[in-house]
Structures are given as structure tokens and as C-alpha cells.
Protein backbone atom coordinates (compact mmCIF):
# COMPACT_ATOMS: atom_id res chain seq x y z
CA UNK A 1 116.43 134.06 89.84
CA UNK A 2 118.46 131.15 88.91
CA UNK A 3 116.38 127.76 88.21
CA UNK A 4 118.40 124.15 87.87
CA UNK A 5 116.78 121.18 86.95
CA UNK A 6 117.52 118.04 89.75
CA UNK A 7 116.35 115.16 88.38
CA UNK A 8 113.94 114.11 85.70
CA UNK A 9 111.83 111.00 84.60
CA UNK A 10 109.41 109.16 82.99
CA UNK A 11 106.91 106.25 84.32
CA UNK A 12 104.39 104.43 82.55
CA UNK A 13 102.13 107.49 82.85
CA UNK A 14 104.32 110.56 84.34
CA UNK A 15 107.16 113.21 83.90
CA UNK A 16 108.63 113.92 86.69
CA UNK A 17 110.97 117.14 87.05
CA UNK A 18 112.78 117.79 90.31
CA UNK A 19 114.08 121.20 90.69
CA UNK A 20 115.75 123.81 92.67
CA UNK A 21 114.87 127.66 91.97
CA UNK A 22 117.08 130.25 93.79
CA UNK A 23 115.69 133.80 94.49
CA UNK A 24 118.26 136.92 95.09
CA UNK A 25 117.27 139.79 96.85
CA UNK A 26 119.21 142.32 95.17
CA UNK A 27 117.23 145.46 96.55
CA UNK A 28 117.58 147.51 99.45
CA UNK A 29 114.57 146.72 101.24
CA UNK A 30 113.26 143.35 102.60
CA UNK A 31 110.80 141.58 100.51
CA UNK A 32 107.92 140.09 102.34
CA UNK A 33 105.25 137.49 101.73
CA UNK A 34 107.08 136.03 98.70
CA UNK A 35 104.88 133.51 97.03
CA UNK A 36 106.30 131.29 93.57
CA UNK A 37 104.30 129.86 91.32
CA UNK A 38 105.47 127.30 88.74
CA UNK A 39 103.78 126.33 85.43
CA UNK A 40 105.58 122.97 83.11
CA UNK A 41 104.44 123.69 79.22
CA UNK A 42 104.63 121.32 76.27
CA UNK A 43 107.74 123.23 74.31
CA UNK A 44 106.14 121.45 71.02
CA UNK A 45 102.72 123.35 71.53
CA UNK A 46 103.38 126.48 73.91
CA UNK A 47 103.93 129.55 72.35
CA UNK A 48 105.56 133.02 73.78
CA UNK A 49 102.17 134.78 74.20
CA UNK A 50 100.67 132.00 75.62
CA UNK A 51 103.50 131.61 78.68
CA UNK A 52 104.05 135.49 78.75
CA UNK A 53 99.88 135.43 79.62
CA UNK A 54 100.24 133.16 81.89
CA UNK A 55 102.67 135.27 84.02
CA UNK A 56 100.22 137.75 83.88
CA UNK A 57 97.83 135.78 85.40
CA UNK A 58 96.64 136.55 89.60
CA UNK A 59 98.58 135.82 91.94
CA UNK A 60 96.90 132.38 93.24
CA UNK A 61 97.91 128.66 94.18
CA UNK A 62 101.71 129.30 95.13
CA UNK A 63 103.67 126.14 95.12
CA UNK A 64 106.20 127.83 97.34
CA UNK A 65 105.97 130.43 100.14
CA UNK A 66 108.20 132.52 102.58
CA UNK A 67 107.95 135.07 104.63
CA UNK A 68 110.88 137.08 104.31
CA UNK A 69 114.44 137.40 101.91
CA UNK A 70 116.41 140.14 103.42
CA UNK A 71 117.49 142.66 101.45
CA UNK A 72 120.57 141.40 99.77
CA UNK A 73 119.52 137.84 100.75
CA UNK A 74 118.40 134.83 98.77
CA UNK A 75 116.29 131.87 99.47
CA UNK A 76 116.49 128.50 97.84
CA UNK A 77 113.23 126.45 97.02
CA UNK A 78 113.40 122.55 95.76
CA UNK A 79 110.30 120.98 95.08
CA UNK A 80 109.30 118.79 92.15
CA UNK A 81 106.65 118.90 89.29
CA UNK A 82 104.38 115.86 87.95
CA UNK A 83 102.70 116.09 84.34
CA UNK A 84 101.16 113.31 82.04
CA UNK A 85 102.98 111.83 79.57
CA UNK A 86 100.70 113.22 76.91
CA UNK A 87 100.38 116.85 78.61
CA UNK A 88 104.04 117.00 76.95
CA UNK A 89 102.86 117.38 73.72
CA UNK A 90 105.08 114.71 72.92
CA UNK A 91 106.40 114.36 68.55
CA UNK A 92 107.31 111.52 66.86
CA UNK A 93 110.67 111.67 65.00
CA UNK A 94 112.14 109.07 63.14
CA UNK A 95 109.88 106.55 65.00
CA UNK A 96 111.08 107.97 68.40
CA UNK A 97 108.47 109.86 70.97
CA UNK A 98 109.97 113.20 72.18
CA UNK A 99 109.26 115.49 74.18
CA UNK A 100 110.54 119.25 75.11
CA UNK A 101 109.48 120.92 78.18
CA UNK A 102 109.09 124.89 78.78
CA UNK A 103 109.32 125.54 82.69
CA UNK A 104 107.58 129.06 84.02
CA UNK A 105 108.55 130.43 87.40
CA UNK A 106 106.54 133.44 88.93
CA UNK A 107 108.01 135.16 91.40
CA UNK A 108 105.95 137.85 93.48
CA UNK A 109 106.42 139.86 96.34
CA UNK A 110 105.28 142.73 99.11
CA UNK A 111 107.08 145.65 101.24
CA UNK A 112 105.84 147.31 104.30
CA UNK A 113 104.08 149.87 103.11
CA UNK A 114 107.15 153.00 104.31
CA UNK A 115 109.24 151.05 102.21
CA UNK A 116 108.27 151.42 98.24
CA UNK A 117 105.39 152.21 96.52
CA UNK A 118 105.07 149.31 94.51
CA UNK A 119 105.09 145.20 95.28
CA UNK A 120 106.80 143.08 93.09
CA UNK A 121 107.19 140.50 90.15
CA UNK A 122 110.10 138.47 88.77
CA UNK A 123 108.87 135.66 85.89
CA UNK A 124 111.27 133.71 83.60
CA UNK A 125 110.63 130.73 81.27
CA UNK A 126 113.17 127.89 80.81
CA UNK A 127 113.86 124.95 78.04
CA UNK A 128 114.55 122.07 79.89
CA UNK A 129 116.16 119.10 78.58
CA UNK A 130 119.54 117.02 78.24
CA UNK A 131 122.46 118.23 77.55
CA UNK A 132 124.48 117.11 74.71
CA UNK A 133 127.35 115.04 75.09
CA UNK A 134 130.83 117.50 74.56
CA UNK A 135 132.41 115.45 71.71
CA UNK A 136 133.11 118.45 69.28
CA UNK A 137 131.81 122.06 68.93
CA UNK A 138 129.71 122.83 71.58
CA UNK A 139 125.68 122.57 70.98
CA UNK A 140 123.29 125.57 72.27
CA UNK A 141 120.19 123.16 71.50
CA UNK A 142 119.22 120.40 74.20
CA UNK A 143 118.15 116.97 73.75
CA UNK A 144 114.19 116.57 73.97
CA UNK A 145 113.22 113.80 76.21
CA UNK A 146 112.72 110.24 74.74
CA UNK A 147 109.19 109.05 75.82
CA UNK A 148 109.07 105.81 74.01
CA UNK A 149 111.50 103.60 75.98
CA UNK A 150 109.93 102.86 79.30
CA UNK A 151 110.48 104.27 82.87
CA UNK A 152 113.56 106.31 82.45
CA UNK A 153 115.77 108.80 84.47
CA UNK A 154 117.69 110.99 82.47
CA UNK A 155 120.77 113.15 82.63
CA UNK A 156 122.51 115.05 82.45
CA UNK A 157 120.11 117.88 82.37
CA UNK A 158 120.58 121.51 81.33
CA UNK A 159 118.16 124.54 81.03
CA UNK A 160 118.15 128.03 78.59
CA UNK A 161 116.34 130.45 79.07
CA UNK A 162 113.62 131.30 76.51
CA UNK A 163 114.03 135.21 76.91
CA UNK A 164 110.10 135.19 78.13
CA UNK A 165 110.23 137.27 81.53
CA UNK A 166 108.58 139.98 83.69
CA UNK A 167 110.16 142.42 85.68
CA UNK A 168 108.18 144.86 87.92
């Protein structure tokens, strides 16, 4: 599973993240009926065991769906998320409203029923936010959003991954 971030924004009232999540079929059989699910967390007030229940949670209200990825295939999905402004859990620092956002994608799928025993899951959690701009040492740590100025598009984006998954 790779995730990249496309484009992201405030309005008066919205975030909007635009997004492109690529699934790999690395098995040896087909997977079938492959439904994702995607869940955008306030990184100032989500915690590990809350995101790791979520992907936990039953399979319901896929935001993407496809029949098949071959075996050895891979499927790309683009879509884009809306949340409120204040659904960010948004901090003020030095006078400045900002926001970090956690991005969970749950991954699920079938076989035929000769082909394994078992369905099933890949989940993984992202940071999204802006990348720093390269004028020394490199930075690990993203730039939260800034919520205070406006409509705004910002870039350039960057993800890391939070080391929350599920593999089944």
C-alpha cells in the first residue's frame, strides 16, 4: 500500500485532502471484492489505540471498491476527503492555529473459496503535512497546517507513516 497526498486546503469552514492510495497485489492468488475504507484523525487528539481500534472496526461504508487486483497486480484509487476546520483538533502556537492530520486506510479483501482459507486485511496510518523546505540537514518532522490565514492551498505535501498497521 503506498498512500500520497494530492492536494490539500482550507476554506472558511473545510480541510480538504486530495489523495491517491495505491494497492499491490503481491500474492499468488487474485484478490476479489476489495473494498477501502478511509478515516482523517486530528494528530493533536488521536491516539495509537484509538486508530489501531478503528481498523478493527466491520467492514462497512467503503469509500472505494473493485472487483478484482490480479495476483501480482495493483490498482490505484484517487478520491478526496472533507473535514471541519475544528474536527482537526486544531492548537494554537505562538498565536498561530495549527493543525496535524493522521490519515487511516483499510484495506480488505476476499478469494474464491479453492483459493485460501482466509480473506484479507491491509491497514496503515499516515502523518500528513508539509514538507520542510531543504535548506540544511534534512527534517523527519512535517509542518502542521496553518488554519488561521484564510482559504489556503498548501504544498508541498509529504506523509510518514505512524507505524499503526494491520496485516492479516
Amino acid at each position: 500500500m503506498t498512500f500520497e497526498p494530492l492536494a490539500a486546503q482550507s476554506t472558511l469552514v473545510n480541510f480538504r485532502l486530495r489523495y491517491a492510495i495505491t494497492l499491490a497485489n503481491e500474492g499468488a492468488v487474485d484478490a476479489a471484492n476489495v473494498t477501502l475504507r478511509i478515516g482523517l484523525f486530528a494528530g493533536t487528539q488521536a491516539s495509537e489505540n484509538g486508530i489501531a481500534q478503528w481498523l478493527v472496526l466491520p467492514d462497512q461504508g467503503a469509500h472505494h471498491a473493485v472487483d478484482v487486483i490480479a495476483a501480482g497486480g495493483e490498482q490505484r484509487f484517487e478520491g478526496e476527503l472533507a473535514a471541519p476546520l475544528d474536527a482537526l483538533g486544531a492548537m494554537t502556537v505562538e498565536g498561530r492555529t495549527l493543525a496535524i492530520a493522521l490519515m487511516a486506510i483499510d484495506a480488505r479483501y476476499h478469494h474464491a473459496p479453492s483459493e485460501a482459507p482466509l480473506d484479507g486485511q491491509v491497514a496503515r496510518a499516515f502523518v500528513v503535512g508539509r514538507e520542510p523546505p531543504q535548506l540544511g540537514p534534512v527534517l523527519t518532522r512535517l509542518i502542521p497546517f496553518r488554519l488561521d490565514q484564510g482559504p489556503t492551498s498548501f504544498a508541498p505535501l509529504g506523509t510518514r507513516d505512524t507505524g499503526i498497521s494491520r496485516n492479516e
